[in-house]
PDB file of N, CA and C in Angstrom:
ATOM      1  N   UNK A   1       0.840  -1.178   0.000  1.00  0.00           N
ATOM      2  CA  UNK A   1       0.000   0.000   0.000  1.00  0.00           C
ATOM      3  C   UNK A   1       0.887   1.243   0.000  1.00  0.00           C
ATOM      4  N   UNK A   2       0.372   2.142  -0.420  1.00  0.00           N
ATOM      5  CA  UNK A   2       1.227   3.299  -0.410  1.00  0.00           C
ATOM      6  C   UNK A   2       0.477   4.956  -0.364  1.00  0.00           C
ATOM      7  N   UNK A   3       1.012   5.543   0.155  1.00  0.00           N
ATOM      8  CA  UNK A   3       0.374   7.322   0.032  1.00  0.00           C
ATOM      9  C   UNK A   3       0.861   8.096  -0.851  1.00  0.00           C
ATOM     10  N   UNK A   4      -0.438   9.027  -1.025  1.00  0.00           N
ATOM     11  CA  UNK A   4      -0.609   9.809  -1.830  1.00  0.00           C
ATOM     12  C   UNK A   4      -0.327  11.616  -1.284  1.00  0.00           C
ATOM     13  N   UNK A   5       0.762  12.166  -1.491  1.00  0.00           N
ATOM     14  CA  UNK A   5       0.857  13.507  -0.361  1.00  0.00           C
ATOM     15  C   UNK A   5       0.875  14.338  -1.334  1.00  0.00           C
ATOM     16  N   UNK A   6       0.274  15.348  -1.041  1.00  0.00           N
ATOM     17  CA  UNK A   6       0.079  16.610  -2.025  1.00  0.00           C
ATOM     18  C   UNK A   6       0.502  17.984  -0.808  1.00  0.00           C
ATOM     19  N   UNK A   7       1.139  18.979  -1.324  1.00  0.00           N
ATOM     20  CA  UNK A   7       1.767  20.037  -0.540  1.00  0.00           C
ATOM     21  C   UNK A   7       0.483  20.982  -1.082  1.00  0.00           C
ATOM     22  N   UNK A   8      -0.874  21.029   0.146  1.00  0.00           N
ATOM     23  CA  UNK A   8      -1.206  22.424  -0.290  1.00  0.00           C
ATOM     24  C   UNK A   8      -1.542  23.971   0.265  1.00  0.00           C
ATOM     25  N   UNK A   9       0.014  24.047   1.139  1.00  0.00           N
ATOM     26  CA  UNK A   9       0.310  25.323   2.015  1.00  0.00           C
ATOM     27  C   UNK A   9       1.291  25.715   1.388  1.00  0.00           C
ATOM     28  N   UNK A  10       1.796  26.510   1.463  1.00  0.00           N
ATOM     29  CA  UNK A  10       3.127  27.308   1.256  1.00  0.00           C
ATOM     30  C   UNK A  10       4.234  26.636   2.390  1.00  0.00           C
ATOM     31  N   UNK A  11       5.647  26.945   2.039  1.00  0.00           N
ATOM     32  CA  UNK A  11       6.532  26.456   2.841  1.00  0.00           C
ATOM     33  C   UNK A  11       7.132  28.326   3.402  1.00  0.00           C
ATOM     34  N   UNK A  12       6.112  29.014   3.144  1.00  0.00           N
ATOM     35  CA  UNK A  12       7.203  30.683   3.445  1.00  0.00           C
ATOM     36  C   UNK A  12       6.744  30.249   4.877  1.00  0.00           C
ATOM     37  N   UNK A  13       7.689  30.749   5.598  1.00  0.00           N
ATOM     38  CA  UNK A  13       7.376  30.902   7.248  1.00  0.00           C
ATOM     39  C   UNK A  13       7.336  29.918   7.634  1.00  0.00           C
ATOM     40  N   UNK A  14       7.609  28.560   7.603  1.00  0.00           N
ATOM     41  CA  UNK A  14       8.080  27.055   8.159  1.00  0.00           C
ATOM     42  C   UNK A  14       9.668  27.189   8.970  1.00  0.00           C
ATOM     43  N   UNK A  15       9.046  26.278   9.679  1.00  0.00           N
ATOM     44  CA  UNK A  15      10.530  25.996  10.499  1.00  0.00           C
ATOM     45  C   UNK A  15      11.474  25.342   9.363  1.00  0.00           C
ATOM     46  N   UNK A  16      12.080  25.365   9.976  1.00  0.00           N
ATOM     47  CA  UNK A  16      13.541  24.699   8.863  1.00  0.00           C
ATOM     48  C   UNK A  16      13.088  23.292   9.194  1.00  0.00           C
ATOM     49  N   UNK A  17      13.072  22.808  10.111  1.00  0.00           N
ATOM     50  CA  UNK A  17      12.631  20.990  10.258  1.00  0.00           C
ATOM     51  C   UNK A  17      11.383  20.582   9.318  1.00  0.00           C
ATOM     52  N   UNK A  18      10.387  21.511   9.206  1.00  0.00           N
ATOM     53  CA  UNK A  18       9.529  21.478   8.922  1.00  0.00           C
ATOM     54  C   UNK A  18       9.482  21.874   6.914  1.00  0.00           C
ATOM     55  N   UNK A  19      10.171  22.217   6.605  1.00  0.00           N
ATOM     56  CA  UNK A  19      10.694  22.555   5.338  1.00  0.00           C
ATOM     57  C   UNK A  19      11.659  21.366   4.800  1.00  0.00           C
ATOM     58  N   UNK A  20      13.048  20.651   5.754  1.00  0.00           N
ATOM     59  CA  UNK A  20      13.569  19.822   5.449  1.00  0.00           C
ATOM     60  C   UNK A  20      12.817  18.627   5.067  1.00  0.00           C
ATOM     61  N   UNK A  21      12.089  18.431   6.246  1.00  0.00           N
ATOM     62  CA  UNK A  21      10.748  17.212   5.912  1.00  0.00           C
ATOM     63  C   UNK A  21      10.108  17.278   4.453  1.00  0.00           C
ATOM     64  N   UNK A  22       9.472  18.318   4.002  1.00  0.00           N
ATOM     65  CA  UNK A  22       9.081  18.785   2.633  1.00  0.00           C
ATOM     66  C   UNK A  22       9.666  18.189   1.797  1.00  0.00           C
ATOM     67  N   UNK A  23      10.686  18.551   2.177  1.00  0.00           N
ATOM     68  CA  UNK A  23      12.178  18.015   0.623  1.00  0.00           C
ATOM     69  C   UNK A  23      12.559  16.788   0.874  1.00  0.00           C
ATOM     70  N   UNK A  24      12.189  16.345   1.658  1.00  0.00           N
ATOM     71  CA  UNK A  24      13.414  15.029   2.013  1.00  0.00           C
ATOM     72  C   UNK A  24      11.843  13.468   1.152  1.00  0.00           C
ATOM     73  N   UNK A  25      10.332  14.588   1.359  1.00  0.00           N
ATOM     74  CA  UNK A  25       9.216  13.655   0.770  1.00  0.00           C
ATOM     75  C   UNK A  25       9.141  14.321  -0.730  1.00  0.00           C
ATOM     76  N   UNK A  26      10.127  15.285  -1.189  1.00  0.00           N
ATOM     77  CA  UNK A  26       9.835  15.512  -2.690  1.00  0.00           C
ATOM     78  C   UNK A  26       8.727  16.627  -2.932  1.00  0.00           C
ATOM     79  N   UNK A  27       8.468  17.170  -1.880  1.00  0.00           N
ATOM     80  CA  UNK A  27       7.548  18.414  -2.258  1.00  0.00           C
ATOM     81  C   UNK A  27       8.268  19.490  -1.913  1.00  0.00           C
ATOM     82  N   UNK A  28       8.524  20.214  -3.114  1.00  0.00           N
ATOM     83  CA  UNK A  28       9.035  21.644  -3.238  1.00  0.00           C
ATOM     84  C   UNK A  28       8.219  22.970  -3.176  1.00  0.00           C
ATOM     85  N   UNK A  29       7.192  22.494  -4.480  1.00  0.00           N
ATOM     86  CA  UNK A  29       5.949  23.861  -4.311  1.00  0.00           C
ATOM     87  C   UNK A  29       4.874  23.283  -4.228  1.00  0.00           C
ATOM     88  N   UNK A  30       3.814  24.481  -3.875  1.00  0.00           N
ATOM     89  CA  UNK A  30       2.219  23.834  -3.878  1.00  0.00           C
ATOM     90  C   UNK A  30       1.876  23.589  -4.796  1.00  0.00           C
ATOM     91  N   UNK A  31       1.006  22.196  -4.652  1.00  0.00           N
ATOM     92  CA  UNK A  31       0.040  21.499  -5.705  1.00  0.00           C
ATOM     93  C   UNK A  31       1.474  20.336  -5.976  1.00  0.00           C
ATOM     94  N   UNK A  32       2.552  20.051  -5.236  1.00  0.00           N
ATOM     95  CA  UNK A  32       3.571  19.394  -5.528  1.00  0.00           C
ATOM     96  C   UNK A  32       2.635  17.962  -5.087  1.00  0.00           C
ATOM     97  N   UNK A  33       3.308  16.616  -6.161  1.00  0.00           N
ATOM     98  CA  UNK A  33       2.665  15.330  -5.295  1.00  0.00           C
ATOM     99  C   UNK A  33       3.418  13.999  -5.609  1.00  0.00           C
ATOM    100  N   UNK A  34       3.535  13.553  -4.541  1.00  0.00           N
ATOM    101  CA  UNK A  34       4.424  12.185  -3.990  1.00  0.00           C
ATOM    102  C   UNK A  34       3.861  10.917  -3.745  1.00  0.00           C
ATOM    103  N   UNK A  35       4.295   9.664  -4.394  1.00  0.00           N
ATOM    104  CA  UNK A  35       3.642   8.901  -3.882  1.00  0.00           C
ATOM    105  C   UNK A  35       4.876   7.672  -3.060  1.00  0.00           C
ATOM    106  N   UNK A  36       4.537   7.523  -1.731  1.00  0.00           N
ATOM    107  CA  UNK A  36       5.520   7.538  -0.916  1.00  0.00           C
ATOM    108  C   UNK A  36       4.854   5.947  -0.442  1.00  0.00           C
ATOM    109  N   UNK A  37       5.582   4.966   0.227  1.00  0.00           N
ATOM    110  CA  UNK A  37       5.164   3.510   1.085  1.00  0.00           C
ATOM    111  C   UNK A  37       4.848   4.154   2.277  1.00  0.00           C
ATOM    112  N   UNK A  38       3.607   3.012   2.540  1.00  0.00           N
ATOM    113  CA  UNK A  38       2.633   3.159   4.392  1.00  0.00           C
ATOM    114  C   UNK A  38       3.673   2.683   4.964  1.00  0.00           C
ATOM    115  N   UNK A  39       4.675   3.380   5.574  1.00  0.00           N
ATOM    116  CA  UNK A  39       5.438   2.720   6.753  1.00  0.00           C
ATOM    117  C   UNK A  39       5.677   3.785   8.205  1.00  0.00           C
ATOM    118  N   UNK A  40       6.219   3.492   8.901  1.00  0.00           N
ATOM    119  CA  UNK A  40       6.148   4.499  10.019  1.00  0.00           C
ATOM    120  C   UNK A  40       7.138   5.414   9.473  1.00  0.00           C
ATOM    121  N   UNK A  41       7.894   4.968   8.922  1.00  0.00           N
ATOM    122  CA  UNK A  41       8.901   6.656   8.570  1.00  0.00           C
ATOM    123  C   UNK A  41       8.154   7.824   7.797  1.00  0.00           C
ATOM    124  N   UNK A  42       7.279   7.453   7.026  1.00  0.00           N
ATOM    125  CA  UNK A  42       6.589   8.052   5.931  1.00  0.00           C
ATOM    126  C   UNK A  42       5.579   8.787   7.186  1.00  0.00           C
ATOM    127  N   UNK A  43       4.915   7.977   7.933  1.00  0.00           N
ATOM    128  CA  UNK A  43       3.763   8.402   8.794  1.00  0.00           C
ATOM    129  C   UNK A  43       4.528   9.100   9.677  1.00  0.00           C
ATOM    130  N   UNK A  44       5.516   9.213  10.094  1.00  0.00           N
ATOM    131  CA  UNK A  44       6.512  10.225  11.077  1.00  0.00           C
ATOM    132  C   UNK A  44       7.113  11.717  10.504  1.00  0.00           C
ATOM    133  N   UNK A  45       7.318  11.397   9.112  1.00  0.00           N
ATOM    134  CA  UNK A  45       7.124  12.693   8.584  1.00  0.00           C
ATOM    135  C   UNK A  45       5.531  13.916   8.356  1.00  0.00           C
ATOM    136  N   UNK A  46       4.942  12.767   7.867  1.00  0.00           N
ATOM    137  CA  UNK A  46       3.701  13.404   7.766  1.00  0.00           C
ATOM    138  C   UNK A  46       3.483  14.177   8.712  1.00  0.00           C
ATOM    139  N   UNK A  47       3.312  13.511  10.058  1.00  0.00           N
ATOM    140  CA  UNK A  47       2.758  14.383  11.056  1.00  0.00           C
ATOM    141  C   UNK A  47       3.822  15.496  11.497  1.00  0.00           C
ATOM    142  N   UNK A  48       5.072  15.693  11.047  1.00  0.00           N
ATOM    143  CA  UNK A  48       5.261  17.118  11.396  1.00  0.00           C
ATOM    144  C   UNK A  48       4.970  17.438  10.678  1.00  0.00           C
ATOM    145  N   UNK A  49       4.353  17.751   9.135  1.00  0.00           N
ATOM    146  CA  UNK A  49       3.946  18.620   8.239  1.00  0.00           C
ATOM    147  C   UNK A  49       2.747  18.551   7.700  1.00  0.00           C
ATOM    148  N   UNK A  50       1.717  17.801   8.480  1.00  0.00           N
ATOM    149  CA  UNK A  50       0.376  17.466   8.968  1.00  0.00           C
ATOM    150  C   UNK A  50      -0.106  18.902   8.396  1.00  0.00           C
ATOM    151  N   UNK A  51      -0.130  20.074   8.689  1.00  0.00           N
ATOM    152  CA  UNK A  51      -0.826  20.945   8.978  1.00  0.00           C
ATOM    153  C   UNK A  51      -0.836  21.758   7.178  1.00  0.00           C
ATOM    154  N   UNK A  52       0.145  21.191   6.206  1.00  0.00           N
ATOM    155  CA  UNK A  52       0.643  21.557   5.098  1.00  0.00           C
ATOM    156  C   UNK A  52       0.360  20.656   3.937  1.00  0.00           C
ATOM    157  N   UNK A  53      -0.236  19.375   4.715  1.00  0.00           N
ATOM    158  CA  UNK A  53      -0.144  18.774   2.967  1.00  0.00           C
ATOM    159  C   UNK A  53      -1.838  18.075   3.157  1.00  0.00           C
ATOM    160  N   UNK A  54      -1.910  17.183   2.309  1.00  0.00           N
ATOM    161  CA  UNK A  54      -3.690  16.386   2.201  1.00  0.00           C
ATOM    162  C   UNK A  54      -2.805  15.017   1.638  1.00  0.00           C
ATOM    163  N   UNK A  55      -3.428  13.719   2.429  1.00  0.00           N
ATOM    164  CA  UNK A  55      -2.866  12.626   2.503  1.00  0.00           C
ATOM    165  C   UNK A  55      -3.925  11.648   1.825  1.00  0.00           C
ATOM    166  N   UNK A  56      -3.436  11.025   1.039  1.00  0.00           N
ATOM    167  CA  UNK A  56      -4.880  10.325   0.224  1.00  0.00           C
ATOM    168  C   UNK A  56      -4.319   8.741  -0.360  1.00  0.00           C
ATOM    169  N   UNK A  57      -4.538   7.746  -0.002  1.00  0.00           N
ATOM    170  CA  UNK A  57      -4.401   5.995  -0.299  1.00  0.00           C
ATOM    171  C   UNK A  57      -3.732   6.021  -1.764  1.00  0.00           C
ATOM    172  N   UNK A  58      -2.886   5.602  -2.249  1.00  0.00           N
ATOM    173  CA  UNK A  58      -2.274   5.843  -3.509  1.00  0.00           C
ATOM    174  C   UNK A  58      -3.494   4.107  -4.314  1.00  0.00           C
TER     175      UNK A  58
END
């Protein structure tokens, strides 16, 4: 199984952790989209940048 992450906030005014996370899942700008494996690393990123992207079942 795998996720579906779409970036649709801006990264202006993010923490730097919170920006590294961004890049490290392949989203640079908004409307950016990744399709990433259900594992806890994937789900450990998400939730610091929870508040920035929309998560959807690939």
């Amino acid at each position: 199984m795998a996720l579906k992450i779409k970036l649709v906030k801006s990264l202006n005014s993010c923490l730097k952790q919170q920006i590294a996370t961004a890049h490290s899942l392949g989203l640079r700008k908004i409307g950016a989209e990744t399709v990433q494996p259900d594992n806890d690393a994937t789900k450990g990123k998400i939730k610091v940048i929870s508040h920035l992207v929309e998560v959807t079942e690939a």
